[in-house]
N, C-alpha and C. Protein backbone atom coordinates (compact mmCIF):
# COMPACT_ATOMS: atom_id res chain seq x y z
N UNK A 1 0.85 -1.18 0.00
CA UNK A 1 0.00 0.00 0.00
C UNK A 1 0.89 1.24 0.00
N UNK A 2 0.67 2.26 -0.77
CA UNK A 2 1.52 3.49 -0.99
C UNK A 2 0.40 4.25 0.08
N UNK A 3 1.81 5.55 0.07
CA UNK A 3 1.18 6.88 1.20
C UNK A 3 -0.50 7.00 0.30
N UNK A 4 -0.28 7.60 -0.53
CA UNK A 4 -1.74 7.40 -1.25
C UNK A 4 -2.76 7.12 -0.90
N UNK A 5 -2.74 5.60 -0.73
CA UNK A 5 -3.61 4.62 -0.69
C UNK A 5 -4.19 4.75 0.76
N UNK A 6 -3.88 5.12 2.08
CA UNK A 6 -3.93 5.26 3.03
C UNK A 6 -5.03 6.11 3.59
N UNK A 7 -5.36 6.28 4.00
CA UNK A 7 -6.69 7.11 4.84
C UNK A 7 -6.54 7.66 5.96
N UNK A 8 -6.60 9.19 6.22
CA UNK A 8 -6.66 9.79 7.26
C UNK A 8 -7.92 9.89 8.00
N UNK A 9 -7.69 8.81 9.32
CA UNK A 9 -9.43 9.23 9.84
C UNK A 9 -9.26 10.45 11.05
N UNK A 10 -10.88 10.24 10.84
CA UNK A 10 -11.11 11.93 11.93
C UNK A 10 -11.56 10.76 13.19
N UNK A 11 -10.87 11.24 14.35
CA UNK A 11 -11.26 10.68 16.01
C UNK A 11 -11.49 12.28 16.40
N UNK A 12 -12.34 12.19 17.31
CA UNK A 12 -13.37 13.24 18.32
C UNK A 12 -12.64 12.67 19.81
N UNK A 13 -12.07 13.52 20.63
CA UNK A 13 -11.84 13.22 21.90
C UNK A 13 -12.35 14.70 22.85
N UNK A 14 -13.19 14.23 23.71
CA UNK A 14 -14.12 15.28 24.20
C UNK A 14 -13.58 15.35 26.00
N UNK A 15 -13.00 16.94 25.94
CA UNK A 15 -12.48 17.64 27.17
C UNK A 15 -13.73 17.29 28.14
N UNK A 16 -13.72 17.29 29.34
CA UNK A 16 -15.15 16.98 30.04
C UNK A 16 -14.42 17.73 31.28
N UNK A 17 -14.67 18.82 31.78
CA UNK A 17 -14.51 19.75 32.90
C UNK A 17 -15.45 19.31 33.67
N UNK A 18 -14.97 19.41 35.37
CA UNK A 18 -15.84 19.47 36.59
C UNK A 18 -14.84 19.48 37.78
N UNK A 19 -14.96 20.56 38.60
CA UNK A 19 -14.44 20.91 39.88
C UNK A 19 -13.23 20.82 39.42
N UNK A 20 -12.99 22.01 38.38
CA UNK A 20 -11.44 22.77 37.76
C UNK A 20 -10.40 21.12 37.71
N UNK A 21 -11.21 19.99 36.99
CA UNK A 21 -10.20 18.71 36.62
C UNK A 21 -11.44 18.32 35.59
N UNK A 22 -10.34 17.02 35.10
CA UNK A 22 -10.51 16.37 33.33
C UNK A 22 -10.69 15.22 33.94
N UNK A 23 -11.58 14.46 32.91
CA UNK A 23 -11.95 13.13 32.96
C UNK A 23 -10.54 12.24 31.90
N UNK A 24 -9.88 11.30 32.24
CA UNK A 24 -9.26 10.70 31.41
C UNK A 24 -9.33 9.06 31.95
N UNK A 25 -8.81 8.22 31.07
CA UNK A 25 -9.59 6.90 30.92
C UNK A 25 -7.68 6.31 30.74
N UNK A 26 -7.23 4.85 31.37
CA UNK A 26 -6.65 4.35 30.46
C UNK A 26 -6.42 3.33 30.11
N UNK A 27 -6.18 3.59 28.38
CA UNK A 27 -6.66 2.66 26.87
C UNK A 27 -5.85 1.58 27.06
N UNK A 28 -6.88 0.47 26.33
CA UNK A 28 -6.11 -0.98 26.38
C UNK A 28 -6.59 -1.41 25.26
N UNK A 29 -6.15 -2.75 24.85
CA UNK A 29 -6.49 -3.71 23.50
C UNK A 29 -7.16 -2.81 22.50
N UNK A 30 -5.86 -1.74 21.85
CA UNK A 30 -5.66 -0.80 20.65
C UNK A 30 -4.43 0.03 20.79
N UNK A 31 -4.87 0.79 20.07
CA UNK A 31 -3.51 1.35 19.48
C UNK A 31 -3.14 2.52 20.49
N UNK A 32 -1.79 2.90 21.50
CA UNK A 32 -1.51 3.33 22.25
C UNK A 32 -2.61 2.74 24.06
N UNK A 33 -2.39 1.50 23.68
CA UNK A 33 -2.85 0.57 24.97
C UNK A 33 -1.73 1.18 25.42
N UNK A 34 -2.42 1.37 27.46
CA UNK A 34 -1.36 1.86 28.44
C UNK A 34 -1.55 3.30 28.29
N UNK A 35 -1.66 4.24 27.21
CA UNK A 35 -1.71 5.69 27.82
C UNK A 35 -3.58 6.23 28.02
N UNK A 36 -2.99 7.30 28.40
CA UNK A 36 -4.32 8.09 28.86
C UNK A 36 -4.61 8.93 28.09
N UNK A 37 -6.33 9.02 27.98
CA UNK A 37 -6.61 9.95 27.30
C UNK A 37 -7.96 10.22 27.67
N UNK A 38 -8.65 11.38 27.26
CA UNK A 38 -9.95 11.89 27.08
C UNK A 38 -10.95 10.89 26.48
N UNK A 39 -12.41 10.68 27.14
CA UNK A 39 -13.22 10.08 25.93
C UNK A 39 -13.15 10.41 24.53
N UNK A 40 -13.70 9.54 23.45
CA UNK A 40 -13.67 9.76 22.31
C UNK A 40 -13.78 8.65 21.70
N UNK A 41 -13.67 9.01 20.30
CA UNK A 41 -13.70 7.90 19.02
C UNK A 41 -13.77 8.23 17.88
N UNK A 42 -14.48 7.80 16.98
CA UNK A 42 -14.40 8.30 15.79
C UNK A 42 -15.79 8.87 15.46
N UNK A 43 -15.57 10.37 14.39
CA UNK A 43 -16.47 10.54 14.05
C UNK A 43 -17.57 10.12 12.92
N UNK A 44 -18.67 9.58 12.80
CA UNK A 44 -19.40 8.54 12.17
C UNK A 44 -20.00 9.62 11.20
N UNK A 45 -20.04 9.17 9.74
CA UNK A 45 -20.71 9.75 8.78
C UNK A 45 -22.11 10.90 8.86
N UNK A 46 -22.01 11.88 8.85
CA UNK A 46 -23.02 12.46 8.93
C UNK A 46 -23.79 13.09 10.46
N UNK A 47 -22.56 12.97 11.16
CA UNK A 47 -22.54 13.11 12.43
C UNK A 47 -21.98 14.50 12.91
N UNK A 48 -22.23 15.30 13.43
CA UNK A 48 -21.73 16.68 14.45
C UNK A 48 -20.75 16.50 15.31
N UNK A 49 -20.20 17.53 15.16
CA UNK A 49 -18.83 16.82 16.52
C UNK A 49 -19.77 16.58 17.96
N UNK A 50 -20.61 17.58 18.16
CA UNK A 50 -21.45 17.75 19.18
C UNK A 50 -21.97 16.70 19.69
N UNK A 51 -22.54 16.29 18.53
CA UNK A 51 -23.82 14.69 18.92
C UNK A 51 -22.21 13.67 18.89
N UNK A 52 -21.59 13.69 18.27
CA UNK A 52 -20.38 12.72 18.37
C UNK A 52 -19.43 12.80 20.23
N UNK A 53 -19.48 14.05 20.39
CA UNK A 53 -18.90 14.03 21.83
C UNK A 53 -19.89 13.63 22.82
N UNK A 54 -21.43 14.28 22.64
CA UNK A 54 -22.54 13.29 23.63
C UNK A 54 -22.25 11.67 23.90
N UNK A 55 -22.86 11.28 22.49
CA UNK A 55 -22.35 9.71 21.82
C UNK A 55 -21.31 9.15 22.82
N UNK A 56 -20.00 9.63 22.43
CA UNK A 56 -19.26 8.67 22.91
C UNK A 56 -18.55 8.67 24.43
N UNK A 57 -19.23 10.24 24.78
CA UNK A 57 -19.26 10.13 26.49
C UNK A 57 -20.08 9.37 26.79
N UNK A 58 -21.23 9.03 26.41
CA UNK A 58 -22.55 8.14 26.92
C UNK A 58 -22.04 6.72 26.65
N UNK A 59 -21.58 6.89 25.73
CA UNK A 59 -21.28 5.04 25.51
C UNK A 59 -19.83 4.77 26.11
N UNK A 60 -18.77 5.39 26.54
CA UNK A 60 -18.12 4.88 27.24
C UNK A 60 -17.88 5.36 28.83
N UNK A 61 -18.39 6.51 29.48
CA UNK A 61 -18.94 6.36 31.19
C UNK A 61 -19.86 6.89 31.57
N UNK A 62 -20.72 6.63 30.56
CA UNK A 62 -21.86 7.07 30.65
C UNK A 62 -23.08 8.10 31.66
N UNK A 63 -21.83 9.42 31.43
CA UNK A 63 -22.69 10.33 31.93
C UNK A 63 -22.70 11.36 30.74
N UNK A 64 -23.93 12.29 31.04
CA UNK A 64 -24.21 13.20 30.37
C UNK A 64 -23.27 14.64 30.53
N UNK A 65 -23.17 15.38 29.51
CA UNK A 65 -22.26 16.64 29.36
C UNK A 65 -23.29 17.64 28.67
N UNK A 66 -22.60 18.90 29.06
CA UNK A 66 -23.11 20.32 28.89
C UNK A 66 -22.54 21.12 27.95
N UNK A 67 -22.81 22.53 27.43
CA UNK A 67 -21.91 23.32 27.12
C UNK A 67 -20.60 22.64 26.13
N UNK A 68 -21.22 21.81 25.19
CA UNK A 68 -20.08 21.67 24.51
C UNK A 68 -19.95 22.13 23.48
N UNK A 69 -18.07 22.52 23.06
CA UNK A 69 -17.77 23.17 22.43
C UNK A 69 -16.19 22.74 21.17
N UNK A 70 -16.09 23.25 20.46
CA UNK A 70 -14.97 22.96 20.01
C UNK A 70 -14.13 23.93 20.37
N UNK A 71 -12.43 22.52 20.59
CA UNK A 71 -11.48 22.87 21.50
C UNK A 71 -10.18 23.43 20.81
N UNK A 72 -9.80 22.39 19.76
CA UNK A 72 -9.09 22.46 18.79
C UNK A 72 -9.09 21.48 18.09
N UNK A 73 -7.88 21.43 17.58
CA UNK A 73 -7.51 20.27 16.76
C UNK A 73 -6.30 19.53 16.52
N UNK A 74 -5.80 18.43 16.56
CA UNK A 74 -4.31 17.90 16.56
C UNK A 74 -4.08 16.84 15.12
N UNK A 75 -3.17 16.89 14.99
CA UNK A 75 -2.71 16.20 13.70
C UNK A 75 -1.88 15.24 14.71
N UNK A 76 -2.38 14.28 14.34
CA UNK A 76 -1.67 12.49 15.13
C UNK A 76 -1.55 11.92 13.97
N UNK A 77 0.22 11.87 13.97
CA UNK A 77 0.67 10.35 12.93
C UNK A 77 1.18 9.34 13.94
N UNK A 78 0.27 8.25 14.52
CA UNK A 78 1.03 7.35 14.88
C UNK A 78 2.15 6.23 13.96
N UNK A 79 3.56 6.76 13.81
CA UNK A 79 4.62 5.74 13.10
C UNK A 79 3.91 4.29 13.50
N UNK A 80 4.35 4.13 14.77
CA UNK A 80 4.68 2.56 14.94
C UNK A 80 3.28 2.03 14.48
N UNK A 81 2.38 2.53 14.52
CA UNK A 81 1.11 1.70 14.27
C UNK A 81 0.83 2.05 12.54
N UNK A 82 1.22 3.04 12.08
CA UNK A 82 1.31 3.72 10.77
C UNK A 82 0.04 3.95 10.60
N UNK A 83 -0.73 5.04 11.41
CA UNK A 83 -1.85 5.54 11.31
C UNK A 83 -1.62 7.03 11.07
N UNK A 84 -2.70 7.47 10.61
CA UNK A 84 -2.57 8.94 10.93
C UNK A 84 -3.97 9.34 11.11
N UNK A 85 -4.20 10.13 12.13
CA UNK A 85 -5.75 10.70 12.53
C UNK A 85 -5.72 12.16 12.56
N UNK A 86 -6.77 13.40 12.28
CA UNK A 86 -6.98 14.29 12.49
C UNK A 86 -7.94 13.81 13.89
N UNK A 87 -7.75 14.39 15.01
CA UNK A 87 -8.49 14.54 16.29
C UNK A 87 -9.12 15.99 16.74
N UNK A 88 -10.37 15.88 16.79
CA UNK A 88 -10.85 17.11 16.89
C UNK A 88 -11.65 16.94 18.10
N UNK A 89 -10.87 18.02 18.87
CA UNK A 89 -10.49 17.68 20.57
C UNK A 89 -12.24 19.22 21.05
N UNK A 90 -12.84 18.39 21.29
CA UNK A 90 -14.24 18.97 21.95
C UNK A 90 -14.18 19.49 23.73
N UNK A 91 -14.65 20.22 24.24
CA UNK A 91 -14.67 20.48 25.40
C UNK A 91 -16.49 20.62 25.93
N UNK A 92 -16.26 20.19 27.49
CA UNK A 92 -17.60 19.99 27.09
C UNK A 92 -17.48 20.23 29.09
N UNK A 93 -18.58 20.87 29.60
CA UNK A 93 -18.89 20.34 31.42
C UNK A 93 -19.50 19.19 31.74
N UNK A 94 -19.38 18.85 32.63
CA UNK A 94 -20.40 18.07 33.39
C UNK A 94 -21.67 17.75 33.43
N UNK A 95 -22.25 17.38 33.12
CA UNK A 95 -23.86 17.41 33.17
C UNK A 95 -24.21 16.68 34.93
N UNK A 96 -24.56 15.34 34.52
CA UNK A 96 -24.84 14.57 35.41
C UNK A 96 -24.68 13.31 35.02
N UNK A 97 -24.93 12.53 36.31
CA UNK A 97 -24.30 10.85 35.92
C UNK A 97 -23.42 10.47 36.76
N UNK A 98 -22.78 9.84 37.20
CA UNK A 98 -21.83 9.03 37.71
C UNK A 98 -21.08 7.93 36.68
N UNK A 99 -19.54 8.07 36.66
CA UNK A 99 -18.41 7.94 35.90
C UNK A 99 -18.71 6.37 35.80
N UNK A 100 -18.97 5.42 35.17
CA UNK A 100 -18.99 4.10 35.04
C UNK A 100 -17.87 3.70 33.69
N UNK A 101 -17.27 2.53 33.82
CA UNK A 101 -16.84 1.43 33.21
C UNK A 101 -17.36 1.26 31.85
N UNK A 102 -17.99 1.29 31.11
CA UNK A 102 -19.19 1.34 30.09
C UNK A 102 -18.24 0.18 28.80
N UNK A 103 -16.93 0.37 28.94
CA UNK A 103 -16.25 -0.63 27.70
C UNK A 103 -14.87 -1.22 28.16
N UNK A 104 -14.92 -1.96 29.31
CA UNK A 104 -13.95 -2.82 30.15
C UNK A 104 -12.91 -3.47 29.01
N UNK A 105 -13.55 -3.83 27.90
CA UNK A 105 -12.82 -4.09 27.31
C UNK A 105 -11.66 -3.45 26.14
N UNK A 106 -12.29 -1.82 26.36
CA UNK A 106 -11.27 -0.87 25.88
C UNK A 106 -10.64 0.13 26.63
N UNK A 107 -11.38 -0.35 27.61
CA UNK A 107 -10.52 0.84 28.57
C UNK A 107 -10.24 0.17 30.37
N UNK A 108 -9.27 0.48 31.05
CA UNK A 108 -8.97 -0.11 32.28
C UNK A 108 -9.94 0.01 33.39
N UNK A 109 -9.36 1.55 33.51
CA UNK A 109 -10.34 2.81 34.25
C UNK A 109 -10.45 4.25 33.84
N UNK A 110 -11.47 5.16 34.45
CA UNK A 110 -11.46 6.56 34.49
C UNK A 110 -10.82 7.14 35.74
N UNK A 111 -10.80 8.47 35.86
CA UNK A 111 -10.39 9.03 36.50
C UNK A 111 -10.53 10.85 36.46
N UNK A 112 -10.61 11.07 37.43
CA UNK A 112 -10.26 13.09 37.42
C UNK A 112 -8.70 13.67 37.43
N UNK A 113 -8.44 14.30 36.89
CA UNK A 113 -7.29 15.17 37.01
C UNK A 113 -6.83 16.33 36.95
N UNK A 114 -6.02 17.12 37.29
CA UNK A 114 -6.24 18.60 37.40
C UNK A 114 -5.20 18.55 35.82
N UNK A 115 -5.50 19.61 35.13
CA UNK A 115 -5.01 20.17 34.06
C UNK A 115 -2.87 19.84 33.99
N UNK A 116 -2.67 20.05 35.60
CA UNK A 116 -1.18 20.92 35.59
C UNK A 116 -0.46 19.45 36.22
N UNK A 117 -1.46 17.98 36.44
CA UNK A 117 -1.26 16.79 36.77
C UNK A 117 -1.42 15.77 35.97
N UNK A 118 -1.98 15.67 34.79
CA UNK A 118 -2.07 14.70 34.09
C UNK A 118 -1.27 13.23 34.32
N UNK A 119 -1.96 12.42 33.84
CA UNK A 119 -1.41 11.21 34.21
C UNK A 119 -0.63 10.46 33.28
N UNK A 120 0.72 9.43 33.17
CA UNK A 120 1.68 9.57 32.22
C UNK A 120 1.24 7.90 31.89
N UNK A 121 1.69 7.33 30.74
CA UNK A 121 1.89 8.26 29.08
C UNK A 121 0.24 8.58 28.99
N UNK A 122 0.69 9.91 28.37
CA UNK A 122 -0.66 10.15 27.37
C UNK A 122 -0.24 9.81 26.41
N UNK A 123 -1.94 9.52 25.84
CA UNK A 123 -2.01 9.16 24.39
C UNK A 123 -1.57 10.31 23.31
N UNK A 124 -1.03 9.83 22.43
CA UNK A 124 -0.94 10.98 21.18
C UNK A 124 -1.43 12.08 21.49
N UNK A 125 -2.90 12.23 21.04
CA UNK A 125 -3.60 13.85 20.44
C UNK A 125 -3.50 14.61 22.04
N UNK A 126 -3.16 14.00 23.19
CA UNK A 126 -3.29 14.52 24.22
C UNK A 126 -1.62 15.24 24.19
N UNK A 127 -0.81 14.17 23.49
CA UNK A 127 0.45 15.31 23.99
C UNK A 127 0.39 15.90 23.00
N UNK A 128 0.03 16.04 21.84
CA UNK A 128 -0.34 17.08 20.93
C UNK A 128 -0.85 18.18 21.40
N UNK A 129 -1.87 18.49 22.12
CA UNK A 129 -2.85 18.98 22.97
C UNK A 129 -1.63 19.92 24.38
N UNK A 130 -0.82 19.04 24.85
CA UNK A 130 -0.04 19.93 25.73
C UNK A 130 0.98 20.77 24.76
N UNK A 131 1.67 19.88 23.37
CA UNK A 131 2.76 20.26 22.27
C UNK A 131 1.97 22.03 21.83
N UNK A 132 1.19 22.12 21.71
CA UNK A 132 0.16 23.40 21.30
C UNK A 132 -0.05 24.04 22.40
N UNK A 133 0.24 23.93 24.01
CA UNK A 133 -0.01 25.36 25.02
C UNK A 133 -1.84 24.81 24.71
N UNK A 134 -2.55 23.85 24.62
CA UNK A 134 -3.60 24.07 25.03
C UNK A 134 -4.27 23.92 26.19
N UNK A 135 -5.20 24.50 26.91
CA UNK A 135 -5.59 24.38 28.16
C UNK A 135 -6.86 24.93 28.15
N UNK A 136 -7.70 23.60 28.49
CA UNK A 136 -9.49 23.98 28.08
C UNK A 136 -9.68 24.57 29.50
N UNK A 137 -8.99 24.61 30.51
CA UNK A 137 -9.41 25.50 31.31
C UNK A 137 -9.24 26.87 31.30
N UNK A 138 -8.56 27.34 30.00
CA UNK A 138 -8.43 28.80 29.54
C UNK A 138 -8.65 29.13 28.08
N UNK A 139 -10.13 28.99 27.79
CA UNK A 139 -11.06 29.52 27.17
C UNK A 139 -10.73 30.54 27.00
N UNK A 140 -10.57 31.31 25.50
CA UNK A 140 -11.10 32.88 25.17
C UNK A 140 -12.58 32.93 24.76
């Protein structure tokens, strides 16, 4: 298969603020198993980033979010896996719900974290995300 032939997909990973910390999860059985990252996934045909960041907060700890917004965006070439994704990184509050397990089999656990603590390795678009000075707790 040539560069060409290859496909850049779009993944959605959605910021989730509450009591000035981030929700992050960490990934197993896929690609960057072992680091941490934000909910997310991919965005599905014909889909909003919006309804895509609801979506896949609900389906993987299934609580509800508020106020969501777009955060930025990161360009992820994973080499070793020879992927490359555009990630279009959503921010979003709290709604309600309690943090559950929802896909044991893709993810370990969740967790809260403060912005200036993150938990190590992050995944790609997340150190992309620090590589860019971004910080969804400082909104213009």
């Amino acid at each position: 298969m040539t560069k060409t032939d290859k496909q850049t997909r779009v993944g959605l990973g959605v910021l989730i603020l509450k009591d000035n910390k981030v929700l992050f999860g960490k990934r197993k059985n896929s690609h960057g198993e072992g680091c941490w990252c934000a909910p997310g996934g991919h965005l599905e045909f014909g889909e909003s980033f919006e309804s895509c960041a609801a979506r896949e907060t609900l389906e993987e700890v299934d609580i509800k979010i508020k106020n969501i917004r777009l955060g930025t965006v990161t360009n992820d070439i994973f080499e070793k896996e020879d992927k490359h994704y555009i990630t279009i990184i959503m921010v979003a509050d709290y709604d309600s719900g309690e943090v559950k397990l929802m896909e044991p089999e893709k993810c370990e656990k969740w967790d809260w974290f403060s912005w200036d603590n993150l938990p190590e390795p992050l995944f790609l678009p997340e150190i992309n995300l620090l590589k860019q000075g971004y910080n969804p707790f400082e909104e213009k």
